[in-house]
N, C-alpha and C. Protein backbone atom coordinates (compact mmCIF):
# COMPACT_ATOMS: atom_id res chain seq x y z
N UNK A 1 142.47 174.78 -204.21
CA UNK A 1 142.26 175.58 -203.03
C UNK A 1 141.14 176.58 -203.29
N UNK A 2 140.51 176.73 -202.23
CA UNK A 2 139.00 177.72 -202.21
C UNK A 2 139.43 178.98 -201.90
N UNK A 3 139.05 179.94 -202.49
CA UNK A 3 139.34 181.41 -202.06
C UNK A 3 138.10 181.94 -201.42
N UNK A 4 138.47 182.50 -200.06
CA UNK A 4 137.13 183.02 -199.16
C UNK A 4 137.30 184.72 -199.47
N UNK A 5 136.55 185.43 -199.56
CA UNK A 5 136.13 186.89 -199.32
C UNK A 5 135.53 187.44 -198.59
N UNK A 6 136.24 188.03 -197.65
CA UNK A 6 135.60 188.94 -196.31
C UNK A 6 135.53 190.24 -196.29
N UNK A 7 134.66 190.77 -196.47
CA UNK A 7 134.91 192.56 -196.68
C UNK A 7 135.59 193.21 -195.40
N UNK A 8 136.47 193.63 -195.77
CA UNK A 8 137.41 194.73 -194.13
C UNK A 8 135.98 195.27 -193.23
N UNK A 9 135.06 195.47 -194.10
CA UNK A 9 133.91 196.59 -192.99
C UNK A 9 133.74 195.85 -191.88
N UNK A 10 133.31 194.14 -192.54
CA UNK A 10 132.65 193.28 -191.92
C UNK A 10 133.41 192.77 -190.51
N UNK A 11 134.70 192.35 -191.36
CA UNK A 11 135.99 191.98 -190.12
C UNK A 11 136.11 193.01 -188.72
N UNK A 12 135.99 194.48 -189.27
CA UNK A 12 135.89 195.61 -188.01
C UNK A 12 134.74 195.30 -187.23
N UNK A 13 133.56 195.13 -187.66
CA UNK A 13 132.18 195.12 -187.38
C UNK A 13 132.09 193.88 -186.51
N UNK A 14 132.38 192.70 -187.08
CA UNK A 14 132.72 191.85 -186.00
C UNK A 14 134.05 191.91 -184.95
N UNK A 15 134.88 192.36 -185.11
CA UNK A 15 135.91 192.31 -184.40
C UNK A 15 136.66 191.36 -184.33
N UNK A 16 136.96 191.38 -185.55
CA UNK A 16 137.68 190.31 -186.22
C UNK A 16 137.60 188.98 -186.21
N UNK A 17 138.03 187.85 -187.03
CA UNK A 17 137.93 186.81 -187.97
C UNK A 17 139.08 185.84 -187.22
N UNK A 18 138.69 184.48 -186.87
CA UNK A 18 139.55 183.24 -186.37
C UNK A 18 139.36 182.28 -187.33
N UNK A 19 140.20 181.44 -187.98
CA UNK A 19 140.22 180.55 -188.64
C UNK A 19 141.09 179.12 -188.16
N UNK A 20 140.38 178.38 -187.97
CA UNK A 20 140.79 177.37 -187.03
C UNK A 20 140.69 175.82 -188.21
N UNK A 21 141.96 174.78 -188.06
CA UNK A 21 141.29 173.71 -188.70
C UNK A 21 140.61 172.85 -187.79
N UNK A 22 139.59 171.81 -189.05
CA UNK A 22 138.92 171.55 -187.84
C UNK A 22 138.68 170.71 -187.06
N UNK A 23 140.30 169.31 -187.11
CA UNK A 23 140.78 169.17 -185.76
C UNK A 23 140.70 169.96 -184.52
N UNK A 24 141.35 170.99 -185.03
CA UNK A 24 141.78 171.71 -183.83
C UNK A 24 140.36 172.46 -183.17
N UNK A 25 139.24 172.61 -184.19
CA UNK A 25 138.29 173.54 -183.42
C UNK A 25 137.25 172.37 -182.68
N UNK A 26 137.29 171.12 -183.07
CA UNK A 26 136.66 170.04 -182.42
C UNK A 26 136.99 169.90 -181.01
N UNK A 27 138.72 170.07 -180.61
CA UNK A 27 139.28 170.03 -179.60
C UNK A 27 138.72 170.96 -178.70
N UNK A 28 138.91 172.35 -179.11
CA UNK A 28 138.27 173.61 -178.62
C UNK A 28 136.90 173.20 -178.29
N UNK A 29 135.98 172.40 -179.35
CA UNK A 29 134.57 172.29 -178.68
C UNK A 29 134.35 170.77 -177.33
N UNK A 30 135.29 169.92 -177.68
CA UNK A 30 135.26 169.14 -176.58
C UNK A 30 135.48 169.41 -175.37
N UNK A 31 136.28 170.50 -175.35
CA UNK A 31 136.67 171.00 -174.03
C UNK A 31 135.88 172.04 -173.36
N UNK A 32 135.20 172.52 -174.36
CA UNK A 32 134.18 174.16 -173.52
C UNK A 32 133.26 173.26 -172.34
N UNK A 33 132.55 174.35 -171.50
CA UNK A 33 131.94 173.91 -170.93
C UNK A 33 130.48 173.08 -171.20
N UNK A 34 129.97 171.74 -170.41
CA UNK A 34 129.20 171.28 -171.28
C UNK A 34 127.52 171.86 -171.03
N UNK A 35 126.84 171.64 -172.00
CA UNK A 35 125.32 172.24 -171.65
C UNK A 35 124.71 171.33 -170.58
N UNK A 36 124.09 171.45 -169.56
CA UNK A 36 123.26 170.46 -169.02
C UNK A 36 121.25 171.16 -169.37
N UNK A 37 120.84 169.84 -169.25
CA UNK A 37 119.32 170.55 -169.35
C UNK A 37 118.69 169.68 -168.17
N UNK A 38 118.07 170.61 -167.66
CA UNK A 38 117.32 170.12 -166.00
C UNK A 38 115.89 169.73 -166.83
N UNK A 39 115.42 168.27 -165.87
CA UNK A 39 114.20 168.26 -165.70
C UNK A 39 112.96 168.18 -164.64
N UNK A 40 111.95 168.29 -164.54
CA UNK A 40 111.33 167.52 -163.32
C UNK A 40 111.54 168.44 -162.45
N UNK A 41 111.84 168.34 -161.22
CA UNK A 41 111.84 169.13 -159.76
C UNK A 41 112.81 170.16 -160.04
N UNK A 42 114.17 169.58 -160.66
CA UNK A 42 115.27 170.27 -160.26
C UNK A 42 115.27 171.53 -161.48
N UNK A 43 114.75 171.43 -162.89
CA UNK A 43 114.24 172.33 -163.83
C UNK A 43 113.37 173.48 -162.59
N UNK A 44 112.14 173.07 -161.78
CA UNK A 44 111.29 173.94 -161.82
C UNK A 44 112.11 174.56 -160.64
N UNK A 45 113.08 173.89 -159.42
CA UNK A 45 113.56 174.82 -158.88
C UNK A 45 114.68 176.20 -159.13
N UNK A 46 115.38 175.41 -160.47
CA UNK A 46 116.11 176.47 -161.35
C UNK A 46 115.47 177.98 -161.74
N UNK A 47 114.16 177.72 -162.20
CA UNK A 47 113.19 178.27 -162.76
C UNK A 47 112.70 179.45 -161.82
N UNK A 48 112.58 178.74 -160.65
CA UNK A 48 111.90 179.62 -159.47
C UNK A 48 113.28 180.44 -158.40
N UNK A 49 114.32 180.18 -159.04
CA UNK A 49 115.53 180.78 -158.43
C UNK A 49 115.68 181.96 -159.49
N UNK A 50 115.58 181.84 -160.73
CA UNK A 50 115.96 182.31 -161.37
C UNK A 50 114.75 183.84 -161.16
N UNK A 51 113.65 183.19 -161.26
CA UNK A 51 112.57 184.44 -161.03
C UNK A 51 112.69 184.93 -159.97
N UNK A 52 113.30 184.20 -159.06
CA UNK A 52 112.89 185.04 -157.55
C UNK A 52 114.21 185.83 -158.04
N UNK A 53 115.27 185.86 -158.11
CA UNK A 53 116.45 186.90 -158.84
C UNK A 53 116.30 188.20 -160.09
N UNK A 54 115.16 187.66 -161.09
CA UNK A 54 114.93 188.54 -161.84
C UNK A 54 113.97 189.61 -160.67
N UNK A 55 113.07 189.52 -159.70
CA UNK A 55 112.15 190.06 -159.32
C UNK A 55 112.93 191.18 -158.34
N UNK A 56 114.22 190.47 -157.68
CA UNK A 56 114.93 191.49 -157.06
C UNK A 56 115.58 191.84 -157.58
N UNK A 57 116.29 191.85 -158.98
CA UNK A 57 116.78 193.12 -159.81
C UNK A 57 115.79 193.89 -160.04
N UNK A 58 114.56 193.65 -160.71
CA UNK A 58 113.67 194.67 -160.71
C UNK A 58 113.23 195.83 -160.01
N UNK A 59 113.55 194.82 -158.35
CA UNK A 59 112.84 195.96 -157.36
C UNK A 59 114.08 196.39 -157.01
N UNK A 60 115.38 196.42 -157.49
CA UNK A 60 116.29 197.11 -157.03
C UNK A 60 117.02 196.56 -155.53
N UNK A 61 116.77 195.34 -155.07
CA UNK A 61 117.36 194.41 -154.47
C UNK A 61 118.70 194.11 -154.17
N UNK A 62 119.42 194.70 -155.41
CA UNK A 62 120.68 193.35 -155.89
C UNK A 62 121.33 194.71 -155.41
N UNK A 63 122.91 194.12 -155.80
CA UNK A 63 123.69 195.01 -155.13
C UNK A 63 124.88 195.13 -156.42
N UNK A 64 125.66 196.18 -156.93
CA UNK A 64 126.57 195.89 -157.59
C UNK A 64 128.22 195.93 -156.88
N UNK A 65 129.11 194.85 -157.60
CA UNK A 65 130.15 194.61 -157.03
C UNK A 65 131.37 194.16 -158.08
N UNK A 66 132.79 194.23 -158.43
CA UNK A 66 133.56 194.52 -159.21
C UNK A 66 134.25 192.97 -158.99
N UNK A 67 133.96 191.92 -157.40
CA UNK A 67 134.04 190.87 -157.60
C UNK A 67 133.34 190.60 -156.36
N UNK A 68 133.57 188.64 -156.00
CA UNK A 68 132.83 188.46 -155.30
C UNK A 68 133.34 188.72 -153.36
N UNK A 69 134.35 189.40 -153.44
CA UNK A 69 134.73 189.75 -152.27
C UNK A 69 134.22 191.34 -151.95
N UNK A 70 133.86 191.93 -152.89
CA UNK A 70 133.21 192.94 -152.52
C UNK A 70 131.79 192.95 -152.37
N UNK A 71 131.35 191.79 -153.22
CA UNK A 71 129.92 191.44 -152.99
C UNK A 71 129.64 191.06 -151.78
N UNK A 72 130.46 189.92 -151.39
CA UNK A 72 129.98 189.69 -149.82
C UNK A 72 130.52 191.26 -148.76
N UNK A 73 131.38 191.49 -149.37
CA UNK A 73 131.12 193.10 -147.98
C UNK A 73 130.21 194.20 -147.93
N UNK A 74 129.83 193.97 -149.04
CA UNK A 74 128.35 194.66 -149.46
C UNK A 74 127.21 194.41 -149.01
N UNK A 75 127.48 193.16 -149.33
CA UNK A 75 126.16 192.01 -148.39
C UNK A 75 126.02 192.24 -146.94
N UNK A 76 126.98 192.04 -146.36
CA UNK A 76 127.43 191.92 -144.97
C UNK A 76 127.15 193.36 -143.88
N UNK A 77 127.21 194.56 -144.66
CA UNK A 77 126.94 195.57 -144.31
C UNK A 77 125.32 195.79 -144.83
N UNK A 78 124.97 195.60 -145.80
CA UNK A 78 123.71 195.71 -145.72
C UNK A 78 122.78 194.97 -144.84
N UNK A 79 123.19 193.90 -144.84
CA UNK A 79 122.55 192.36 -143.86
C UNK A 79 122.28 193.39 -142.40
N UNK A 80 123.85 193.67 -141.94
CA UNK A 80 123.82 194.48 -140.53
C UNK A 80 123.23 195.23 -140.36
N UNK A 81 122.51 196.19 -141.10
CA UNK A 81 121.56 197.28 -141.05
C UNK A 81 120.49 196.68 -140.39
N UNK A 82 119.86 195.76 -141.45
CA UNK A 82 118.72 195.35 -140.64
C UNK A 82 118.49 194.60 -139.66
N UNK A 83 119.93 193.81 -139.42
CA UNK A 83 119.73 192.87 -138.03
C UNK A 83 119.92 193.62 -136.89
N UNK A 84 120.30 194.93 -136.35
CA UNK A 84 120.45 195.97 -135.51
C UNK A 84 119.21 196.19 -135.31
């Protein structure tokens, strides 16, 4: 048997240490969500959603909300401002 050494500082610093076998952490990785990678059209429309979103956080656009039911009443009242 292998003896591991973790310094306590380190364990705090990370916030603590999981040790999984690794059946079991294979399981855990089959199941996370999977990566997709866009190409072609649907990459560059990702791309251009994503900037047009960074550009209105920047300009102060966005709105903050604690979930998405407050987001849309947020929305909804701001929307009304300007459609009046």
């Amino acid at each position: 048997m292998n003896t591991i050494t973790v310094s306590k500082s380190r364990i705090a610093k990370e916030e603590g240490v999981v040790i999984l076998p690794v059946k079991k952490y294979e399981e855990l990785v089959a199941r996370a969500v999977p990566t997709y990678y866009l190409t072609g059209k649907r990459a560059e429309e990702a791309d251009a959603l994503v900037n047009e979103g960074i550009r209105e956080y920047r300009s102060g656009k966005t709105i903050k909300a604690s979930s998405i039911r407050e987001a849309l009443r947020i929305y909804g009242k701001n929307r009304a401002r300007y459609i009046s």
